[in-house]
Protein backbone atom coordinates (compact mmCIF):
# COMPACT_ATOMS: atom_id res chain seq x y z
CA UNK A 1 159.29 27.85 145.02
CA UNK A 2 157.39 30.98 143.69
CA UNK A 3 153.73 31.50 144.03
CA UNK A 4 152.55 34.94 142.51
CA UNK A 5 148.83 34.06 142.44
CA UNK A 6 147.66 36.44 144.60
CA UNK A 7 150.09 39.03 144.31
CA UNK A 8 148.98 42.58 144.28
CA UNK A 9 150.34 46.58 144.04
CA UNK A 10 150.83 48.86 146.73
CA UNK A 11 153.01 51.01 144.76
CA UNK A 12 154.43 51.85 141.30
CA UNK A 13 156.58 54.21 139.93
CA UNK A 14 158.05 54.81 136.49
CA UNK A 15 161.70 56.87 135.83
CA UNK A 16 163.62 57.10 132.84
CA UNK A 17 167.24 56.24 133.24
CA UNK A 18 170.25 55.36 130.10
CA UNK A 19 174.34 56.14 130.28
CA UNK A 20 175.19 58.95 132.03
CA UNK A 21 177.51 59.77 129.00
CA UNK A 22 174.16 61.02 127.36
CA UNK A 23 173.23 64.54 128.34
CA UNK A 24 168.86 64.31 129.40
CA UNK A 25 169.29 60.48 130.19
CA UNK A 26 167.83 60.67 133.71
CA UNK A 27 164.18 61.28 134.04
CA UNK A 28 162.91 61.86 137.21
CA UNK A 29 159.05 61.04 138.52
CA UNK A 30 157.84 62.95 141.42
CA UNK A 31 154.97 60.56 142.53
CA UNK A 32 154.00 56.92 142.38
CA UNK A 33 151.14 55.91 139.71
CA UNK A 34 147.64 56.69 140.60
CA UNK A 35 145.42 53.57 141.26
CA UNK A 36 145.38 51.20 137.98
CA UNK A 37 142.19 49.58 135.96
CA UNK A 38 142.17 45.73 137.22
CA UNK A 39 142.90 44.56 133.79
CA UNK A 40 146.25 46.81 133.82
CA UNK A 41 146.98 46.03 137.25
CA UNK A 42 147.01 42.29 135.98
CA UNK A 43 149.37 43.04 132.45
CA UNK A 44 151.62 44.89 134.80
CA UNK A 45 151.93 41.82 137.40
CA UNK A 46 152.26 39.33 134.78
CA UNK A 47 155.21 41.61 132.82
CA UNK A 48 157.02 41.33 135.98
CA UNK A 49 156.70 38.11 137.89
CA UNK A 50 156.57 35.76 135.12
CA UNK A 51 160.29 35.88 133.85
CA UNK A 52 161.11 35.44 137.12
CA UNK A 53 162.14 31.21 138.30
CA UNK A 54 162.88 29.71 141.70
CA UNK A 55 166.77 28.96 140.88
CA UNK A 56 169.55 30.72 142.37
CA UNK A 57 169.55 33.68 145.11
CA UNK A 58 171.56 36.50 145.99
CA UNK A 59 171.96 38.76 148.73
CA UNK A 60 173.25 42.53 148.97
CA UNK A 61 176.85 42.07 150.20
CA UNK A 62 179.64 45.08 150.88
CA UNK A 63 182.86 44.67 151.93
CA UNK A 64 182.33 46.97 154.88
CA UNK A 65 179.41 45.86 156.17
CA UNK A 66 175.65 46.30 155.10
CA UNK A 67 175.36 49.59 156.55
CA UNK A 68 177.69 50.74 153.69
CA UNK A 69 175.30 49.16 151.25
CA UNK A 70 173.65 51.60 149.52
CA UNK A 71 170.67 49.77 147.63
CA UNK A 72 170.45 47.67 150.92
CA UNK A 73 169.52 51.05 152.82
CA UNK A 74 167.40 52.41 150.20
CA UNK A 75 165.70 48.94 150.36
CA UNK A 76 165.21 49.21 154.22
CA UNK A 77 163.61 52.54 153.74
CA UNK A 78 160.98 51.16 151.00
CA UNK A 79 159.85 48.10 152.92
CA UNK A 80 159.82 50.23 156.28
CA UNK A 81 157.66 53.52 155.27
CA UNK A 82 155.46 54.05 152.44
CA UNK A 83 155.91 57.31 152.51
CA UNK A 84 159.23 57.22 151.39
CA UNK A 85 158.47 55.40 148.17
CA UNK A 86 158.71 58.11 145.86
CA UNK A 87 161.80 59.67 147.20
CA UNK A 88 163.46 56.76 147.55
CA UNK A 89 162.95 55.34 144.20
CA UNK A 90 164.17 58.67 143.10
CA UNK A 91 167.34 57.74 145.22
CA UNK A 92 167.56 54.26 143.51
CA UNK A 93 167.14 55.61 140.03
CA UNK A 94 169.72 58.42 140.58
CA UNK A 95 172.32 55.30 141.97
CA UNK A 96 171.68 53.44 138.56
CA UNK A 97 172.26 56.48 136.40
CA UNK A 98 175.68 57.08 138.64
CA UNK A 99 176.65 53.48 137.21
CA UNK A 100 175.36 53.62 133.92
CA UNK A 101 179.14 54.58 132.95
CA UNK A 102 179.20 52.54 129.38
CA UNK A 103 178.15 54.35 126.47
CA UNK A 104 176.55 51.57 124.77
CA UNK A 105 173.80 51.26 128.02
CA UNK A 106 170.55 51.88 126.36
CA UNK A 107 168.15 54.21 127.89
CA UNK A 108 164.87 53.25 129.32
CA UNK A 109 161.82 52.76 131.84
CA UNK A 110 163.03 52.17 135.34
CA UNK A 111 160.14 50.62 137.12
CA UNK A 112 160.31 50.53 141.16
CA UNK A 113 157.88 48.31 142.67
CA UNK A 114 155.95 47.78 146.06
CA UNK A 115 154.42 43.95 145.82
CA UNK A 116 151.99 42.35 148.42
CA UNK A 117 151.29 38.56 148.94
CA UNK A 118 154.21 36.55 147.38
CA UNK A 119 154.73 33.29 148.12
CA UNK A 120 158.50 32.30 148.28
CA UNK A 121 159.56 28.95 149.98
CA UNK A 122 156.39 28.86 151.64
CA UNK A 123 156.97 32.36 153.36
CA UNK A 124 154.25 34.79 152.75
CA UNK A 125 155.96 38.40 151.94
CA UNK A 126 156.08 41.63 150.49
CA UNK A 127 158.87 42.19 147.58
CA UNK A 128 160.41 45.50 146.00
CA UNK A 129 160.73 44.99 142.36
CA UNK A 130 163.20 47.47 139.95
CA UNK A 131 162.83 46.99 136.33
CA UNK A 132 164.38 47.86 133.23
CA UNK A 133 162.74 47.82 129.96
CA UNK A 134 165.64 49.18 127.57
CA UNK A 135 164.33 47.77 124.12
CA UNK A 136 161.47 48.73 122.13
CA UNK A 137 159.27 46.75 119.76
CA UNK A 138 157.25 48.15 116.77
CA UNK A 139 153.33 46.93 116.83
CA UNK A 140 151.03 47.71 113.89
CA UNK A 141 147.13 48.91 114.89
CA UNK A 142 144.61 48.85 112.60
CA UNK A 143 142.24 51.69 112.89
CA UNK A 144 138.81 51.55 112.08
CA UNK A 145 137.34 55.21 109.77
CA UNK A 146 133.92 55.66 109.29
CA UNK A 147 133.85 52.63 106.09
CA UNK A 148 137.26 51.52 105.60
CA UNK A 149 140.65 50.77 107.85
CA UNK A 150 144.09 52.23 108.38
CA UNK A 151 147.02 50.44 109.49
CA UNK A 152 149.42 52.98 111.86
CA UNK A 153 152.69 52.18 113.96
CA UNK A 154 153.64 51.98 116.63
CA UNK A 155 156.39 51.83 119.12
CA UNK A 156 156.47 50.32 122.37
CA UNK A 157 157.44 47.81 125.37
CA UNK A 158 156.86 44.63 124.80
CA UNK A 159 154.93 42.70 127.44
CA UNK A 160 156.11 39.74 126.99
CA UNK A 161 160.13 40.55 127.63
CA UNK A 162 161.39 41.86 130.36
CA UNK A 163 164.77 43.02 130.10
CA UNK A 164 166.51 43.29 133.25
CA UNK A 165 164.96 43.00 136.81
CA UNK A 166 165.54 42.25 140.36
CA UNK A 167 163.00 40.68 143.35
CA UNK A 168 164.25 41.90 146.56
CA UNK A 169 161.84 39.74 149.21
CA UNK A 170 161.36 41.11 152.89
CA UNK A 171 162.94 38.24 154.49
CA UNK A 172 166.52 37.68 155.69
CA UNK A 173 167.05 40.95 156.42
CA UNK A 174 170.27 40.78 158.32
CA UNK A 175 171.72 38.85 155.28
CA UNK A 176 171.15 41.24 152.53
CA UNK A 177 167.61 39.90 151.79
CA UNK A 178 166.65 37.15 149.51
CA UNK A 179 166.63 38.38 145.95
CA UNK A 180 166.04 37.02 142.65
CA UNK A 181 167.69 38.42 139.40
CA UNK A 182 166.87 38.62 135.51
CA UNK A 183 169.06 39.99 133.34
CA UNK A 184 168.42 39.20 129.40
CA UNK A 185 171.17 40.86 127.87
CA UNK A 186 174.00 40.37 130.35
CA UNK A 187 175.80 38.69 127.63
CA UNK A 188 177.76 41.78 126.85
CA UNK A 189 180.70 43.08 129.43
CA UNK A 190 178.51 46.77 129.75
CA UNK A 191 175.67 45.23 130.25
CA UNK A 192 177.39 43.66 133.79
CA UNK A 193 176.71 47.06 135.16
CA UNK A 194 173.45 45.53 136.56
CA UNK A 195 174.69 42.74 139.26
CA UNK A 196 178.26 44.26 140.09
CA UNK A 197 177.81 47.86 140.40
CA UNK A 198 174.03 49.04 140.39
CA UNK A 199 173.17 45.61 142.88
CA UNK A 200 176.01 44.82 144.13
CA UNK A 201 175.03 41.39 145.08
CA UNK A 202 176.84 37.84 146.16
CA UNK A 203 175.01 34.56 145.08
CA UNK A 204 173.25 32.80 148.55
CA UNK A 205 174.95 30.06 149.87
CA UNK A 206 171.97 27.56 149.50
CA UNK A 207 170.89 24.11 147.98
CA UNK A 208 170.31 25.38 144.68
CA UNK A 209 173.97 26.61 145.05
CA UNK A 210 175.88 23.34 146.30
CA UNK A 211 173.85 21.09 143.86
CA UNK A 212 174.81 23.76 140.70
CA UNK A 213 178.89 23.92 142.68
CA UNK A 214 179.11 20.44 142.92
CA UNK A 215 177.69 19.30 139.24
CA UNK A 216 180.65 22.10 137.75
CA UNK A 217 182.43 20.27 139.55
CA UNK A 218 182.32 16.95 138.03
CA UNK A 219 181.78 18.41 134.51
CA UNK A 220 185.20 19.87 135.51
CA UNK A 221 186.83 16.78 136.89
CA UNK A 222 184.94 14.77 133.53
CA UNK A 223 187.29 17.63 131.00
CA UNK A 224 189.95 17.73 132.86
CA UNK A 225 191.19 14.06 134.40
CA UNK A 226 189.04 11.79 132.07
CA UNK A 227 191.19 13.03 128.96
CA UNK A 228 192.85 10.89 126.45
CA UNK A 229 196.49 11.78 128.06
CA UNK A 230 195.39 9.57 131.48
CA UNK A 231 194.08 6.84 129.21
CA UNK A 232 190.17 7.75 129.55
CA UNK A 233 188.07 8.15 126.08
CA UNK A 234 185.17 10.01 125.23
CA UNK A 235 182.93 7.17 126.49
CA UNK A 236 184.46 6.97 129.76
CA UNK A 237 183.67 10.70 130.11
CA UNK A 238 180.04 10.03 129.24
CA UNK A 239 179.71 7.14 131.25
CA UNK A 240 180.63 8.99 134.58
CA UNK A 241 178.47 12.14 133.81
CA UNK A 242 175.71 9.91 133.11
CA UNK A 243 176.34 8.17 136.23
CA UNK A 244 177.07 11.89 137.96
CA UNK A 245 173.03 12.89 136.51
CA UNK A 246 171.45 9.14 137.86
CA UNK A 247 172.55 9.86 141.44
CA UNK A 248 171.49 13.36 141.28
CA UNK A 249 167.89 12.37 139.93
CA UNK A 250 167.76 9.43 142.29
CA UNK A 251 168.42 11.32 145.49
CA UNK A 252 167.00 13.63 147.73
CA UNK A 253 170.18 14.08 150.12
CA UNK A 254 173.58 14.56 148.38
CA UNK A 255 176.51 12.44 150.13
CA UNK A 256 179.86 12.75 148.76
CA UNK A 257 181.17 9.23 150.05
CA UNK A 258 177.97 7.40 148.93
CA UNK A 259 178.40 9.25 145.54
CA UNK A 260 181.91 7.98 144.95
CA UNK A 261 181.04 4.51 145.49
CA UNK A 262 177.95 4.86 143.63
CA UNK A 263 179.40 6.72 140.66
CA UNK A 264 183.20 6.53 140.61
CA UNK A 265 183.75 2.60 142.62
CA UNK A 266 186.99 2.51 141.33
CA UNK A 267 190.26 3.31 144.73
CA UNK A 268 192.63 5.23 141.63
CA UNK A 269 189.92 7.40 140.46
CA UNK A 270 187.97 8.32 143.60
CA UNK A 271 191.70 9.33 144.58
CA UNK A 272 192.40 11.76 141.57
CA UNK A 273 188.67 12.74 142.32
CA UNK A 274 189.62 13.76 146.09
CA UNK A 275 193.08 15.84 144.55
CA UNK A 276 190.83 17.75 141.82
CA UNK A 277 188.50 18.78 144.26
CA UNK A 278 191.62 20.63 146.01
CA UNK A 279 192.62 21.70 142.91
CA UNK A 280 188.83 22.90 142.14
CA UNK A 281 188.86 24.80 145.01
CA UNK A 282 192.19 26.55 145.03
CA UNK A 283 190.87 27.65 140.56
CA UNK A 284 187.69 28.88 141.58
CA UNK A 285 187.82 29.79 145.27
CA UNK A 286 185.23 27.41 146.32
CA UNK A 287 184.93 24.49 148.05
CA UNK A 288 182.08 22.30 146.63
CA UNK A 289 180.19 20.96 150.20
CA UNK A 290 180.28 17.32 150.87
CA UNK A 291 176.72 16.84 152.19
CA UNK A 292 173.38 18.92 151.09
CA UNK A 293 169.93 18.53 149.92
CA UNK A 294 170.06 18.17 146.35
CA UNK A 295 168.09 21.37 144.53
CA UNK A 296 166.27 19.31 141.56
CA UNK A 297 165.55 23.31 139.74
CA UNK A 298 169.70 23.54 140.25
CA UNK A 299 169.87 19.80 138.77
CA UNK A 300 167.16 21.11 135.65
CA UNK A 301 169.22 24.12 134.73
CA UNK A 302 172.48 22.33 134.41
CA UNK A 303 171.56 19.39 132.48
CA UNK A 304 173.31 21.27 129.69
CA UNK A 305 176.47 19.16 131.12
CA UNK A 306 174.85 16.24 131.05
CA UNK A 307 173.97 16.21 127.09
CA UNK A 308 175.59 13.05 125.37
CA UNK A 309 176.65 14.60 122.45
CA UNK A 310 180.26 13.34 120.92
CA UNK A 311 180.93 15.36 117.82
CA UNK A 312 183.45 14.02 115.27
CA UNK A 313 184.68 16.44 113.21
CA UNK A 314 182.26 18.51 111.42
CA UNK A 315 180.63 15.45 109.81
CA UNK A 316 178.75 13.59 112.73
CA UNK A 317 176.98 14.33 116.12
CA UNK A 318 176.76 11.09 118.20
CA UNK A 319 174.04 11.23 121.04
CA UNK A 320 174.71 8.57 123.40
CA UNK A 321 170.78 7.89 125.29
CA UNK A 322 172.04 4.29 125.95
CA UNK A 323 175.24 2.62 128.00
CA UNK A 324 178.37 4.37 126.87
CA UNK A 325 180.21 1.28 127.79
CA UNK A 326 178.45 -0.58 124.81
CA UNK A 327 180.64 2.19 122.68
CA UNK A 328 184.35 1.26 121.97
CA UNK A 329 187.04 3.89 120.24
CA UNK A 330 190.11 2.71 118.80
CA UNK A 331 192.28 3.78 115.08
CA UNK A 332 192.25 2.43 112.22
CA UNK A 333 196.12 2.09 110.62
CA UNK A 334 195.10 2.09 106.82
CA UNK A 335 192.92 4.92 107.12
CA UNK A 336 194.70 6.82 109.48
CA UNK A 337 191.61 7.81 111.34
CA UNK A 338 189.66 7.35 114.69
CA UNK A 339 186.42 5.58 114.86
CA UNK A 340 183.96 4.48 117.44
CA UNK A 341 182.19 0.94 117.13
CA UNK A 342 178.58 0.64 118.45
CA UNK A 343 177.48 -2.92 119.77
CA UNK A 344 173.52 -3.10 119.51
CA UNK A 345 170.88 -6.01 119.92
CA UNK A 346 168.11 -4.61 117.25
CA UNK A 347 168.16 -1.73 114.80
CA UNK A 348 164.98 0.47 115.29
């Protein structure tokens, strides 16, 4: 849980960073911002907090050790002297540049951050904030002279859209911090840059993270085991993700043998359940936990799996809100085609 409400600036500074295969594409600042208007301080606090959601954490994480971290020292540094902020964030901003290695990395305002008073999991804290702002927006303003008005253009940042930006929180220090992470355009393989090489961070081990772990892994077991081949259908695979989202909304405290009796209640399948879970682990070098609090912001972001959508074709979209089992698939031999039959009591 997040609670910026009474969050406030102790420092700000502003460098210019973009690919390091452009000559001029790092822009040093010598010194933090000079106290800001209230209404500013406000726009600023808004542009960078609000993209930010209480889902997944990270942590910095090397190999080595932390002390071989290098944005986890320069971190250390910021929270621990404010002196330091200025050559520090020169420090951070020189680190990006270093990584910026893709030519297609667009240049922009690198905004380091001191925040006071943020409230995350009930832990009052101070946060360092970096920010990118890489693309630009065009704004008209109409000018008012003397009797008539002018329209001119503009360029600038648009308030509203933060492109890439990190929360580092001052707590959990001897685990690489708590941070938080937007990235808008990390779509793109360049644009990775951010989290593996500039970061270099590790997703945190936490409730958000076995609920998310353990709902890819029935989606995967749903794909994979519930096919045609083993003599499952579509419905079947509906049915049991349904089921899969009902225990997860109806529980607090996630229990793997409760869920299989719950969900699955059938010896054969709770079997091949047990043997994909091996095989999960073994794919994706993870092994989803078998008791945890169930994260209902981890349950919100992947309801995506949980959609009841069977498409047929390119002519229909079946979405299943009701009982799969009241669906039934079979073939019909004169046609030569599939089709599902839908039992209903009244037609709305």
């Amino acid at each position: 849980m997040f609670d910026f409400s009474e969050v406030s600036l102790k420092n700000i500074i502003i460098h210019k960073v973009g690919s390091n295969q452009e000559e001029q594409s790092l822009e040093l600042s010598e010194s933090v911002l000079p106290e800001l208007e209230e209404d500013i301080e406000h726009l600023l606090v808004d542009f960078f907090l609000r993209p930010f959601k209480p889902d997944a954490y990270y942590h910095f994480e090397h190999e080595n050790g932390l002390d071989f971290h290098e944005m986890f020292q320069h971190t250390q540094k910021l929270f621990g002297d404010p002196n330091l902020f200025a050559a520090q964030s020169q420090y951070i901003a020189r680190h990006l540049h270093s990584v910026s290695t893709h030519p297609n990395i667009k240049q922009g305002e690198v905004y380091v951050v001191h925040f006071a008073g943020c409230v995350v999991d009930d832990e009052i804290t101070d946060a360092i904030g970096i920010f990118k702002s890489e693309n630009k927006d065009t704004f008209l303003k109409v000018v008012q002279q003397n009797n008539h008005y002018n329209v001119d253009m503009q360029t600038g940042i648009n308030i509203k859209k933060l492109d890439k930006g990190c929360l580092i929180f001052n707590t959990e220090e001897a685990e690489g911090y708590k941070i938080s992470i937007v990235d808008k355009t990390n779509q793109s393989g360049e644009a990775m840059y951010w989290m593996n090489e500039f970061l270099k961070v590790n997703i945190r081990e936490d409730e958000f993270y076995d609920t998310k772990n353990y709902i890819d892994l029935c989606k995967a077991f749903s794909d994979d085991v519930l096919t045609e081949e083993n003599n499952f259908n579509t419905p079947d695979q509906l049915n049991f993700m349904k089921r899969s989202q009902e225990y997860f909304e109806n529980h607090d405290k996630f229990d793997e043998q409760n869920f299989e009796q719950e969900v699955i209640n059938e010896p054969d399948i709770i079997d091949a359940f047990k043997d994909f879970k091996g095989e999960f682990k073994e794919q994706y070098e993870t092994e989803p936990n078998s008791d945890f609090k169930i994260s209902k912001p981890a349950l919100k972001k992947q309801k995506k799996y949980f959609r009841p959508v069977i498409k047929l074709d390119k002519n229909f979209h079946l979405y299943v809100h009701g009982n799969p089992e009241n669906m039934e698939k079979g073939f019909d031999d004169i046609r030569r085609m599939n089709y599902y039959k839908l039992y209903f009591n009244e037609e709305n």
